[in-house]
N, C-alpha and C. Protein backbone atom coordinates (compact mmCIF):
# COMPACT_ATOMS: atom_id res chain seq x y z
N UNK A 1 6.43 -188.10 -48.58
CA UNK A 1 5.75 -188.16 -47.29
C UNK A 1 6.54 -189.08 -46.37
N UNK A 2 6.85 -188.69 -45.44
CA UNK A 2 7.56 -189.30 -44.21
C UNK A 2 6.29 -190.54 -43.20
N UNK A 3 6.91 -191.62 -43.04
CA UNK A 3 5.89 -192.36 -42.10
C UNK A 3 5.00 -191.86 -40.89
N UNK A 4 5.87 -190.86 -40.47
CA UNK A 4 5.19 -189.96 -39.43
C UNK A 4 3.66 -189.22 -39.66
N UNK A 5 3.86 -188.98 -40.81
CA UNK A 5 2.50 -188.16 -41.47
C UNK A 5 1.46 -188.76 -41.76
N UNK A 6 1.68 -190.09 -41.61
CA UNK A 6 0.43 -190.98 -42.09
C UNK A 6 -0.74 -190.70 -41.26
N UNK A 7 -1.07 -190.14 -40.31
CA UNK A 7 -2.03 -190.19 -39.17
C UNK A 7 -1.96 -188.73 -38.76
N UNK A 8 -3.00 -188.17 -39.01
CA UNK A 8 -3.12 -186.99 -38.77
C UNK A 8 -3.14 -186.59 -37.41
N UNK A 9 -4.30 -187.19 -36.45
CA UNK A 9 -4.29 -187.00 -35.31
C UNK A 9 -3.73 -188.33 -34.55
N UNK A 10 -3.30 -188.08 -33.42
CA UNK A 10 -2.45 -189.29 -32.09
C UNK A 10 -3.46 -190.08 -31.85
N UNK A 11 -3.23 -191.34 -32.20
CA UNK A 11 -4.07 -192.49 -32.23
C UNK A 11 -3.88 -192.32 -30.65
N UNK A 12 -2.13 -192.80 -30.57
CA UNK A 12 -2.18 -193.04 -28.91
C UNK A 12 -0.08 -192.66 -29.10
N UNK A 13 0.23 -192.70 -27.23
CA UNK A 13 1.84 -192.02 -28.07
C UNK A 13 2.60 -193.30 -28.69
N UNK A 14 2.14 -194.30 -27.96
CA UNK A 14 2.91 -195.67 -28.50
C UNK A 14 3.39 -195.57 -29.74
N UNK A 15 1.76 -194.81 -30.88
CA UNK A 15 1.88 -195.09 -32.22
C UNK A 15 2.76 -194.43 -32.76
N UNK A 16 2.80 -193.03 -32.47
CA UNK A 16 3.60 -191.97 -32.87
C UNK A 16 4.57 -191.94 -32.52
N UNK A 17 4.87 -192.94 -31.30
CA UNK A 17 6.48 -192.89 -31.11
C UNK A 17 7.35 -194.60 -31.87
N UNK A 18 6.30 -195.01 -32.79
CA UNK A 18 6.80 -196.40 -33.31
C UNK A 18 6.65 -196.04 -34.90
N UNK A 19 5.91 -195.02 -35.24
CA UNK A 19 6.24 -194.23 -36.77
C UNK A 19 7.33 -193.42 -36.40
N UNK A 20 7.93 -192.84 -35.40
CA UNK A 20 8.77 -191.83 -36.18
C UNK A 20 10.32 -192.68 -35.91
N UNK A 21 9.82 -193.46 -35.67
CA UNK A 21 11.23 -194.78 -35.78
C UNK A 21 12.05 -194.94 -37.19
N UNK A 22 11.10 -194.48 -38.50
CA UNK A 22 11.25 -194.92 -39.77
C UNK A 22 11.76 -193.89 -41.10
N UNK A 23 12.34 -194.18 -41.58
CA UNK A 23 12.60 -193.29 -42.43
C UNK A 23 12.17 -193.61 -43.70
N UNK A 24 11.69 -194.35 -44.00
CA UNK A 24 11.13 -194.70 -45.30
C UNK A 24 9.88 -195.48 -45.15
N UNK A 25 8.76 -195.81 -46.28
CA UNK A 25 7.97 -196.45 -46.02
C UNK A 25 8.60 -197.72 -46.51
N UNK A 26 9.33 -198.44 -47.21
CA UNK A 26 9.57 -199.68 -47.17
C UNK A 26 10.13 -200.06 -45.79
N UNK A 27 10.85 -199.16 -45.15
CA UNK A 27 10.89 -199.81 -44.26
C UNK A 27 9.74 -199.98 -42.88
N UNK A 28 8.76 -199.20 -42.91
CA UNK A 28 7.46 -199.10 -42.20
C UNK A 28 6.80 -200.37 -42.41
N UNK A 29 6.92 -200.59 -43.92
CA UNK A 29 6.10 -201.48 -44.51
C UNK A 29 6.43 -202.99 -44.23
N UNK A 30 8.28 -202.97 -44.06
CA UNK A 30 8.26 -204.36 -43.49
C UNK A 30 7.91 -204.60 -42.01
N UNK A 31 7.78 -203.74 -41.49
CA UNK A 31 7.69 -203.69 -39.72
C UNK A 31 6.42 -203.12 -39.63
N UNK A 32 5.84 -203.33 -40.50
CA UNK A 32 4.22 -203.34 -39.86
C UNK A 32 3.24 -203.82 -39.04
N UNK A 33 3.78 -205.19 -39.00
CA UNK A 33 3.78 -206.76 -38.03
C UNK A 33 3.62 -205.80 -36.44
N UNK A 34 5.17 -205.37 -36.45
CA UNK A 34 5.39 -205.29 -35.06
C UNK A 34 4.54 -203.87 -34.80
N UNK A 35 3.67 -202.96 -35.07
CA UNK A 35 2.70 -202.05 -35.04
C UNK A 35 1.27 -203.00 -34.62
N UNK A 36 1.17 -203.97 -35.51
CA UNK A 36 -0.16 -204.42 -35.38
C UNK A 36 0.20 -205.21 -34.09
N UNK A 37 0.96 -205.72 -33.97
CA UNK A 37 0.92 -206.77 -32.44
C UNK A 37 0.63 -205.97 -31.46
N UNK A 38 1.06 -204.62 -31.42
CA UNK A 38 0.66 -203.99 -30.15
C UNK A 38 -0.92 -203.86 -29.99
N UNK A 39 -1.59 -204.18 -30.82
CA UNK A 39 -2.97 -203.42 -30.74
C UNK A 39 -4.14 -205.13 -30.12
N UNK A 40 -4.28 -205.03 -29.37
CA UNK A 40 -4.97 -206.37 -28.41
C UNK A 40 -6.18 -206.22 -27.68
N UNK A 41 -6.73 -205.65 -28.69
CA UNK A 41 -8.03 -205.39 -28.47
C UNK A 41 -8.81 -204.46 -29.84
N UNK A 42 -10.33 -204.26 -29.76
CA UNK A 42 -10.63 -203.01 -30.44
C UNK A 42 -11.00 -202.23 -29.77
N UNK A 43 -10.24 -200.88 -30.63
CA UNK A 43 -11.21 -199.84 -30.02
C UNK A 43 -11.93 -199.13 -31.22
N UNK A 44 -12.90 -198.82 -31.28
CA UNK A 44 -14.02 -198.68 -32.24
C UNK A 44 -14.65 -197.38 -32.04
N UNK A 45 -14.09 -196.27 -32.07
CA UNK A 45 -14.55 -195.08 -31.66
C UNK A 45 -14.73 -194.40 -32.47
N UNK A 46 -15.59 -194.75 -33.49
CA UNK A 46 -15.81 -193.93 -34.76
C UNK A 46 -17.44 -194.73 -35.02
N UNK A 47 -18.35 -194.02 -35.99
CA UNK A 47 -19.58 -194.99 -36.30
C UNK A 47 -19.59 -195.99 -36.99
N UNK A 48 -19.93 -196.77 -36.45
CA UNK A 48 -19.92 -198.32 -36.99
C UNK A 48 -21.40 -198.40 -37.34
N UNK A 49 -21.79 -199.02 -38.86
CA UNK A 49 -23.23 -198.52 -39.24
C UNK A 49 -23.53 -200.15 -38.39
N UNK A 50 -25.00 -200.87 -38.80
CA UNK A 50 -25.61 -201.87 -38.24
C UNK A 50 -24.86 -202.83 -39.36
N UNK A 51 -24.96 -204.08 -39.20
CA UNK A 51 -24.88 -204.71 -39.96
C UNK A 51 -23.44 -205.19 -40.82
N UNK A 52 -22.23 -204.26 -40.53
CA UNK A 52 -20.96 -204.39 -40.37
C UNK A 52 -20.29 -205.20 -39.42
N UNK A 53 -19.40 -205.69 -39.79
CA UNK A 53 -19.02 -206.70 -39.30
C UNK A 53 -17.05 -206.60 -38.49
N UNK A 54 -16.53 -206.76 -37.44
CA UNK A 54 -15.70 -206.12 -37.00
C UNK A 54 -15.32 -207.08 -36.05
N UNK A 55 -13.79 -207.97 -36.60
CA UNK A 55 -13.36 -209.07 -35.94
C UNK A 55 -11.61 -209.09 -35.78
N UNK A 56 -11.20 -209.05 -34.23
CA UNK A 56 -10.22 -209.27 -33.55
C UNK A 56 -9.87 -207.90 -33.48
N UNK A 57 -8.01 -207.63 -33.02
CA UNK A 57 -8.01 -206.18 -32.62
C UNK A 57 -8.05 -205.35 -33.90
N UNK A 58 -8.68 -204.47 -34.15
CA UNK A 58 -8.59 -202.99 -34.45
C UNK A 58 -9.20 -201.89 -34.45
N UNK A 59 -8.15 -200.83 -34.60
CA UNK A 59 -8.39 -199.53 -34.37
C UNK A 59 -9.52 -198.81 -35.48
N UNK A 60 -10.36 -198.22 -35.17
CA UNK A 60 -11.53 -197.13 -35.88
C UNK A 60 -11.11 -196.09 -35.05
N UNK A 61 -10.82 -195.07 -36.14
CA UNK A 61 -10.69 -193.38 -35.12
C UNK A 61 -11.96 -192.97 -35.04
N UNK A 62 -12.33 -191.92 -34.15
CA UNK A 62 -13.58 -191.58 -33.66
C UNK A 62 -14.38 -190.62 -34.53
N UNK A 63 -13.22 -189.85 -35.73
CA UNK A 63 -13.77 -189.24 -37.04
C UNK A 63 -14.20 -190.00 -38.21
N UNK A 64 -14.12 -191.44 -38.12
CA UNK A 64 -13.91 -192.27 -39.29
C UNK A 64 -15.52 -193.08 -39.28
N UNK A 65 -16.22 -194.02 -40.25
CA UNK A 65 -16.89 -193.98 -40.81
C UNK A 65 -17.02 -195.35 -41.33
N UNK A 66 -17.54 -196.64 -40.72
CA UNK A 66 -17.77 -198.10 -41.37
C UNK A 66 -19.13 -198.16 -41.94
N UNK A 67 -19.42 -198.14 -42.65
CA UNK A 67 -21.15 -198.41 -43.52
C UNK A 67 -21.39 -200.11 -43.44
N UNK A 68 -22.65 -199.96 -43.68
CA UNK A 68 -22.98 -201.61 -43.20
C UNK A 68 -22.83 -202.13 -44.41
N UNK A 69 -22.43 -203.74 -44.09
CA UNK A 69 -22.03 -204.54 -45.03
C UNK A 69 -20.77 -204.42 -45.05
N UNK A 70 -19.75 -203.47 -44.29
CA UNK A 70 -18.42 -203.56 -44.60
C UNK A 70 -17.86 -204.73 -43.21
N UNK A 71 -16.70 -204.98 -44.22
CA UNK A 71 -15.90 -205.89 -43.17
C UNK A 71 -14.44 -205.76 -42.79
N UNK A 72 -14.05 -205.51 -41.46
CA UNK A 72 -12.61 -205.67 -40.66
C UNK A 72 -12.52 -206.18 -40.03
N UNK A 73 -10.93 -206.85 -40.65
CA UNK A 73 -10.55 -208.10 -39.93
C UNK A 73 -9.14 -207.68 -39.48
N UNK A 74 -8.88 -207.62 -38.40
CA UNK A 74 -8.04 -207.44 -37.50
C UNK A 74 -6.71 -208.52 -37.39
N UNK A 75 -5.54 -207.62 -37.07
CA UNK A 75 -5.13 -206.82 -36.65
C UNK A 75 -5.30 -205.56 -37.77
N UNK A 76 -5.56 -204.14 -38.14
CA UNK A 76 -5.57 -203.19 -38.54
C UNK A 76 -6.44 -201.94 -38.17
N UNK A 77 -5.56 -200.73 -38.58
CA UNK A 77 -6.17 -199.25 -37.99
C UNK A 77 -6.16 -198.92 -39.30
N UNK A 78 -7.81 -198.11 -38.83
CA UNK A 78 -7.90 -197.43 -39.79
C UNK A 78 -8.24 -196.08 -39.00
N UNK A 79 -7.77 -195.14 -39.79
CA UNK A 79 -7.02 -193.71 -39.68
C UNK A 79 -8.21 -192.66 -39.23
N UNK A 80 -8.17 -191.36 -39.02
CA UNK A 80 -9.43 -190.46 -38.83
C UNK A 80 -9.77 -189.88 -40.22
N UNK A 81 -10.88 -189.48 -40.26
CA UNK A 81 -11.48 -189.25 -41.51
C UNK A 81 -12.06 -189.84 -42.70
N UNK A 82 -12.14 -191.44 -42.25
CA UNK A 82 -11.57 -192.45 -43.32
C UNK A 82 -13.22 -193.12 -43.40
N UNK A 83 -13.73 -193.41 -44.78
CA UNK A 83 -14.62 -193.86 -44.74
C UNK A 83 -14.26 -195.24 -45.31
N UNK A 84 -15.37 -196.79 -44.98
CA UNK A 84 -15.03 -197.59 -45.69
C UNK A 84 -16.65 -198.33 -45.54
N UNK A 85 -16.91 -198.38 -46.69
CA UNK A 85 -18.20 -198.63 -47.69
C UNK A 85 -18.98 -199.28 -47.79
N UNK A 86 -20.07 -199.64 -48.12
CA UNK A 86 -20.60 -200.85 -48.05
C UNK A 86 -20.07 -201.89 -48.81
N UNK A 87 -19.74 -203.28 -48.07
CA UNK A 87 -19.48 -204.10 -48.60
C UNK A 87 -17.93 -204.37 -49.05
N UNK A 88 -17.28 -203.38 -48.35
CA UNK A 88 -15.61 -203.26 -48.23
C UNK A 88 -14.87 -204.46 -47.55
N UNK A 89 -14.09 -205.00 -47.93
CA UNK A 89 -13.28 -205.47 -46.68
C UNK A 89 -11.63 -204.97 -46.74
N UNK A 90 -11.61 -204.55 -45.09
CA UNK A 90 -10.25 -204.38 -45.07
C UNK A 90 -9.48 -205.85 -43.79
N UNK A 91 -8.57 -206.01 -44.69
CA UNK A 91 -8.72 -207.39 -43.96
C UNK A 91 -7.01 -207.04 -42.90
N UNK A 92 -6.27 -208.31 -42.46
CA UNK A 92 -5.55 -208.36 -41.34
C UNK A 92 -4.31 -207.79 -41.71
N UNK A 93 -3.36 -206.88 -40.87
CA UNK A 93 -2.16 -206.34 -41.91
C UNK A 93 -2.47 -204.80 -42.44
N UNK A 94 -3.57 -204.53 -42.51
CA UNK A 94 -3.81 -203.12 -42.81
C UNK A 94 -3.64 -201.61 -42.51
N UNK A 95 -3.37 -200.72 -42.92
CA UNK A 95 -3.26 -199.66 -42.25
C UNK A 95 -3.97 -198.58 -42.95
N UNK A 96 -5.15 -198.06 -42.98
CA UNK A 96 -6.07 -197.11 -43.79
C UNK A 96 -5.37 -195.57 -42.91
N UNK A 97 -4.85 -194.79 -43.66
CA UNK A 97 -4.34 -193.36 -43.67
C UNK A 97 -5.39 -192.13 -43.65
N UNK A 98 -5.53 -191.16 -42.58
CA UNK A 98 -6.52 -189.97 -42.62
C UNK A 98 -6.91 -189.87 -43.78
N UNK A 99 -8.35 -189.44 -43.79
CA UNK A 99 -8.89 -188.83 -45.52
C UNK A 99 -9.13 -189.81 -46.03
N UNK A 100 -8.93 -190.68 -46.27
CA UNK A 100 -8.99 -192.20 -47.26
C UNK A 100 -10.29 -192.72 -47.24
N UNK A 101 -10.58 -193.30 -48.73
CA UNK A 101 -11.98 -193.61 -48.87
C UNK A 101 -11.83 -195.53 -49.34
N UNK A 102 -12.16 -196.37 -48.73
CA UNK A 102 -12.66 -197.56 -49.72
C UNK A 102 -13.64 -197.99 -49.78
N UNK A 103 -13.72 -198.18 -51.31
CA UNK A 103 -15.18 -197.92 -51.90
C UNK A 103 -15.78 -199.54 -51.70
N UNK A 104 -17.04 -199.45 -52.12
CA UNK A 104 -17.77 -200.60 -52.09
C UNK A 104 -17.37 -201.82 -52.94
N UNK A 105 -17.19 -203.10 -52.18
CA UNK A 105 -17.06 -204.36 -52.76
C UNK A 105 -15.35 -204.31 -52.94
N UNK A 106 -14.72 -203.28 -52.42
CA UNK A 106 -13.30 -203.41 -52.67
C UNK A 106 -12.59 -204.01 -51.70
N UNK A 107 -11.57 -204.28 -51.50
CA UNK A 107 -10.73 -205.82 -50.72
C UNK A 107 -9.10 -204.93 -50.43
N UNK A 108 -8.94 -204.68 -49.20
CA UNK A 108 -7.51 -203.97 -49.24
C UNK A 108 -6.89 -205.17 -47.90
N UNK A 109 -5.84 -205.67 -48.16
CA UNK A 109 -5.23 -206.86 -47.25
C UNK A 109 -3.92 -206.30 -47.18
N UNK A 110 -3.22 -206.76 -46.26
CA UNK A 110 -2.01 -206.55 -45.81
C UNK A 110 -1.13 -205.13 -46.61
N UNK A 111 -1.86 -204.04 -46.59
CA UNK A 111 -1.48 -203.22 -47.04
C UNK A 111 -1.44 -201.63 -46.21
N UNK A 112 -0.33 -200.73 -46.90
CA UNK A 112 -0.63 -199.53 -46.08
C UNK A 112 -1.37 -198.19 -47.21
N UNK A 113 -2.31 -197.88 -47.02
CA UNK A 113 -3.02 -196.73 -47.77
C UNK A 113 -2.65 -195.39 -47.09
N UNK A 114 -2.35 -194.71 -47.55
CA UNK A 114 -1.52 -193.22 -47.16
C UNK A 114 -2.26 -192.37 -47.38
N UNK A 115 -2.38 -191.08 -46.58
CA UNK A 115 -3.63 -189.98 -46.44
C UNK A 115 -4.35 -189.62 -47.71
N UNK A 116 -5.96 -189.47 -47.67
CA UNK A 116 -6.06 -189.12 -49.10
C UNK A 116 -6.10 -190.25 -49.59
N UNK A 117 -6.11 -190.90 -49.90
CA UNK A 117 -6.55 -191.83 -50.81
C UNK A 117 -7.94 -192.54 -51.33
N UNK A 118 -7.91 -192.92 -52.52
CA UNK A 118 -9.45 -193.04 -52.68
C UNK A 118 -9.45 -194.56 -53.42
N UNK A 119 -10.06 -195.42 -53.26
CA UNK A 119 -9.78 -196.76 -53.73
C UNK A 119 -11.49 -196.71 -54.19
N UNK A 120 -11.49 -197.08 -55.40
CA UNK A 120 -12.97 -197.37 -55.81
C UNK A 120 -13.65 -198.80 -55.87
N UNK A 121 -15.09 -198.66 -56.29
CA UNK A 121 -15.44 -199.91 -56.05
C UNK A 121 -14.95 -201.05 -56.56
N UNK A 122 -14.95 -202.43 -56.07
CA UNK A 122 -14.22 -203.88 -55.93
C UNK A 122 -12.87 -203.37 -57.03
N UNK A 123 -12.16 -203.04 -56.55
CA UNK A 123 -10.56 -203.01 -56.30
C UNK A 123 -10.13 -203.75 -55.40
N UNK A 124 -8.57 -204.54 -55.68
CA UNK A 124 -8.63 -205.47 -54.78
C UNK A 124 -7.03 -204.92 -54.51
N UNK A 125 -6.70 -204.48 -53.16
CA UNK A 125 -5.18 -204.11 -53.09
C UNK A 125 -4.72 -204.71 -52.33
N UNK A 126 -3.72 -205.73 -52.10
CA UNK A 126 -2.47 -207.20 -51.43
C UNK A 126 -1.45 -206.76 -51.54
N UNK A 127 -0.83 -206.32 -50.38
CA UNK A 127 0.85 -206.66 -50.22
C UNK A 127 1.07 -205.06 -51.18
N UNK A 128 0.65 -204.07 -50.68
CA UNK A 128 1.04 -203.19 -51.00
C UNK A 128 1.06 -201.39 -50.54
N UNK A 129 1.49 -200.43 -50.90
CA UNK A 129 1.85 -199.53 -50.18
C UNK A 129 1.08 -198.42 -51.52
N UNK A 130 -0.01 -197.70 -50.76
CA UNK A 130 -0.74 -196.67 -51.85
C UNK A 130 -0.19 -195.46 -50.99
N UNK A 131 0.45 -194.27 -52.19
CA UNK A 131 0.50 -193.46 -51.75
C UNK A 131 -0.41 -192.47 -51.16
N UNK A 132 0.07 -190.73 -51.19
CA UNK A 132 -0.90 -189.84 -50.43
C UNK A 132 -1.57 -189.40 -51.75
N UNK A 133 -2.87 -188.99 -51.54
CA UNK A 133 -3.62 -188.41 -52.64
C UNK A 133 -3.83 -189.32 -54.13
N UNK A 134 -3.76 -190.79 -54.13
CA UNK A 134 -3.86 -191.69 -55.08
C UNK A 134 -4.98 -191.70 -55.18
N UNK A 135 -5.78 -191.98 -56.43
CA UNK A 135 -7.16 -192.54 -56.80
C UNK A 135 -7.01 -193.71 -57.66
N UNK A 136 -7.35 -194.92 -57.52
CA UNK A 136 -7.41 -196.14 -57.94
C UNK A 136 -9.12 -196.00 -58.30
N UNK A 137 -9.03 -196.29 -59.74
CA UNK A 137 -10.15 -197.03 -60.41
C UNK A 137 -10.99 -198.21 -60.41
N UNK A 138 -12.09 -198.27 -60.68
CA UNK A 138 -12.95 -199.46 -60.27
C UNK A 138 -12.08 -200.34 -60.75
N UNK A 139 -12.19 -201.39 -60.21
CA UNK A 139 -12.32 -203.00 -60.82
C UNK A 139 -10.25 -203.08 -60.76
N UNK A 140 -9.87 -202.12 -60.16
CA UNK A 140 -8.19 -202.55 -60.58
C UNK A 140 -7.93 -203.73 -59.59
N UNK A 141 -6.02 -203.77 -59.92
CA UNK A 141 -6.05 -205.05 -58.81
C UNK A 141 -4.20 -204.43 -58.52
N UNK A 142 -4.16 -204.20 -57.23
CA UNK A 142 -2.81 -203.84 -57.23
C UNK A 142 -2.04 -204.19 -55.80
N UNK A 143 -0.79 -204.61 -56.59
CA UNK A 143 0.17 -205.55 -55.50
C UNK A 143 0.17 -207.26 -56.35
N UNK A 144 0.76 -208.51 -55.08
CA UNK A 144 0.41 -209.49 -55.10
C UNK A 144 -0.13 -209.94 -54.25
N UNK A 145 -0.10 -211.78 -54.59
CA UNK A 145 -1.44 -212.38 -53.86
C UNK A 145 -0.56 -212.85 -52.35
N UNK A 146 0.74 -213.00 -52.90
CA UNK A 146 1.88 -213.62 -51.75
C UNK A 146 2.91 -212.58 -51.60
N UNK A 147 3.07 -212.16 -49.90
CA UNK A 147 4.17 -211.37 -49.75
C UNK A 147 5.51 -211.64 -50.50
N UNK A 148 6.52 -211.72 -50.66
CA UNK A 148 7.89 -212.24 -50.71
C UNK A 148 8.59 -211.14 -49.70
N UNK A 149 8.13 -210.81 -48.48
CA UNK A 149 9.68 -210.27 -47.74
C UNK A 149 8.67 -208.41 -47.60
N UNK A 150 8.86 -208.53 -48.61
CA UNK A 150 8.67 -206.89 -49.00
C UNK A 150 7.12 -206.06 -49.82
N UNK A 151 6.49 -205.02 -50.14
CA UNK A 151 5.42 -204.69 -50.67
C UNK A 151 5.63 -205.68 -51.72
N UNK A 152 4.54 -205.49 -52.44
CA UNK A 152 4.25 -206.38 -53.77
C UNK A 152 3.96 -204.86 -54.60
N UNK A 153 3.69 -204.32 -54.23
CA UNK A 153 3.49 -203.02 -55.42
C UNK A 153 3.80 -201.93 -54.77
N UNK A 154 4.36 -200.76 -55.20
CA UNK A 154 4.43 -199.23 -54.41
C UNK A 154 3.73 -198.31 -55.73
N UNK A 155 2.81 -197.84 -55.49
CA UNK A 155 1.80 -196.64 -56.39
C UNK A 155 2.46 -194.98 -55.46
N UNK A 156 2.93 -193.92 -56.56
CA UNK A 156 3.12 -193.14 -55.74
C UNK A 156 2.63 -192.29 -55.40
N UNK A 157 2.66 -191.36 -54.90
CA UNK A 157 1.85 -190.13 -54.44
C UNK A 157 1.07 -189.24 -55.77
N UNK A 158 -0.19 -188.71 -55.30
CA UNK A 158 -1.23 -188.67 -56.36
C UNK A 158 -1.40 -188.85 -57.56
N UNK A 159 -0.69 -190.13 -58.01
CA UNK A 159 -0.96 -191.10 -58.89
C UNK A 159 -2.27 -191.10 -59.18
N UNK A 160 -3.14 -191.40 -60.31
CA UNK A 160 -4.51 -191.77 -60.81
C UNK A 160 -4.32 -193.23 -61.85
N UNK A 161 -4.73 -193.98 -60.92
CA UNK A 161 -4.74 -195.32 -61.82
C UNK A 161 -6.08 -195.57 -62.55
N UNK A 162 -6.53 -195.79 -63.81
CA UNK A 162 -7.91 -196.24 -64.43
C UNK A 162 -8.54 -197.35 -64.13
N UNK A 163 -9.86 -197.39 -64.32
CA UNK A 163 -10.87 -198.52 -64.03
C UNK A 163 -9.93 -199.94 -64.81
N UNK A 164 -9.86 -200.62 -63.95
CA UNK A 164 -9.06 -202.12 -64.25
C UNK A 164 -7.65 -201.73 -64.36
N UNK A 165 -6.63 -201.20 -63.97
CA UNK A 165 -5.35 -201.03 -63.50
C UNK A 165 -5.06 -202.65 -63.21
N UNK A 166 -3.78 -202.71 -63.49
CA UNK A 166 -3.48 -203.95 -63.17
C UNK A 166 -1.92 -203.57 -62.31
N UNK A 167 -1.41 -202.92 -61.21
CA UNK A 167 -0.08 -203.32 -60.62
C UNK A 167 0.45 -203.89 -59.76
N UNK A 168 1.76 -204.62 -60.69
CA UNK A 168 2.24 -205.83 -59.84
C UNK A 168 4.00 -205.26 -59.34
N UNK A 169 4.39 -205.79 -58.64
CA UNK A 169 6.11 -205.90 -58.54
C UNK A 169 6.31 -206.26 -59.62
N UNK A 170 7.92 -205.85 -59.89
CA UNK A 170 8.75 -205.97 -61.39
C UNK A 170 9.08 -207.58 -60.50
């Protein structure tokens, strides 16, 4: 999957003309920074249930789906189609990919989740890059806790990781 594909529909052209800059996702992944700085404000055009919680800039597409009790913390977009759960947090650094589900009590930080994806409940994913069509199992934990430079874990495309997965960088 090419960086371009991550987003099904045009957030805005800025975005689509700052993904097709890339030819790889490591390299997306280190210049993710400069994606999130552009975004200086929220826009929230998708249902936001009551009781969710939604702090500094980011993006909700207008097909996408926050349940209460979930939490975003900004700078991060999350994608169209994308549900995220009760009691989720997607925290600053993030990028949630069309189709993508995170499940309840799960924790995704400075990471990019790629279309399709399904993260189950309290999974905790840091400093890392999930491919397209991945399913991560309850209770896993994948990436690290501290960047060094680069992802902390790459999972690849429709990969199925089991309940308590543990992946780290070599």
């Amino acid at each position: 999957m090419k960086p371009e594909e991550l987003y099904a529909t045009a957030m805005e052209d800025e975005f689509n003309n700052w993904l097709a800059k890339f030819d790889s996702l490591e390299a997306l992944f280190a210049s993710r920074h400069q994606l999130h700085a552009t975004l200086t404000k929220q826009q929230l055009d998708g249902s936001i249930e009551d009781h969710s919680l939604i702090i500094g800039p980011v993006h909700v597409s207008s097909t996408s789906r926050v349940l209460a009790g979930a939490i975003i913390r900004g700078p991060a977009i999350i994608g169209p189609d994308v549900t995220i759960h009760h009691g989720a947090k997607v925290l600053e650094g993030s990028f949630i990919g069309a189709g993508s589900r995170v499940g309840s009590g799960a924790v995704v930080s400075q990471s990019i989740l790629m279309n399709g994806s399904i993260i189950s409940e309290n999974c905790v994913i840091q400093n890392a890059v999930v491919g397209a069509g991945v399913f991560i199992g309850a209770g896993a934990l994948v990436g690290e806790t501290q960047s060094k430079g680069g992802a902390g874990a790459f999972v690849g495309d429709n990969a199925n990781l089991r309940a308590g997965s543990i992946v780290r960088a070599l």
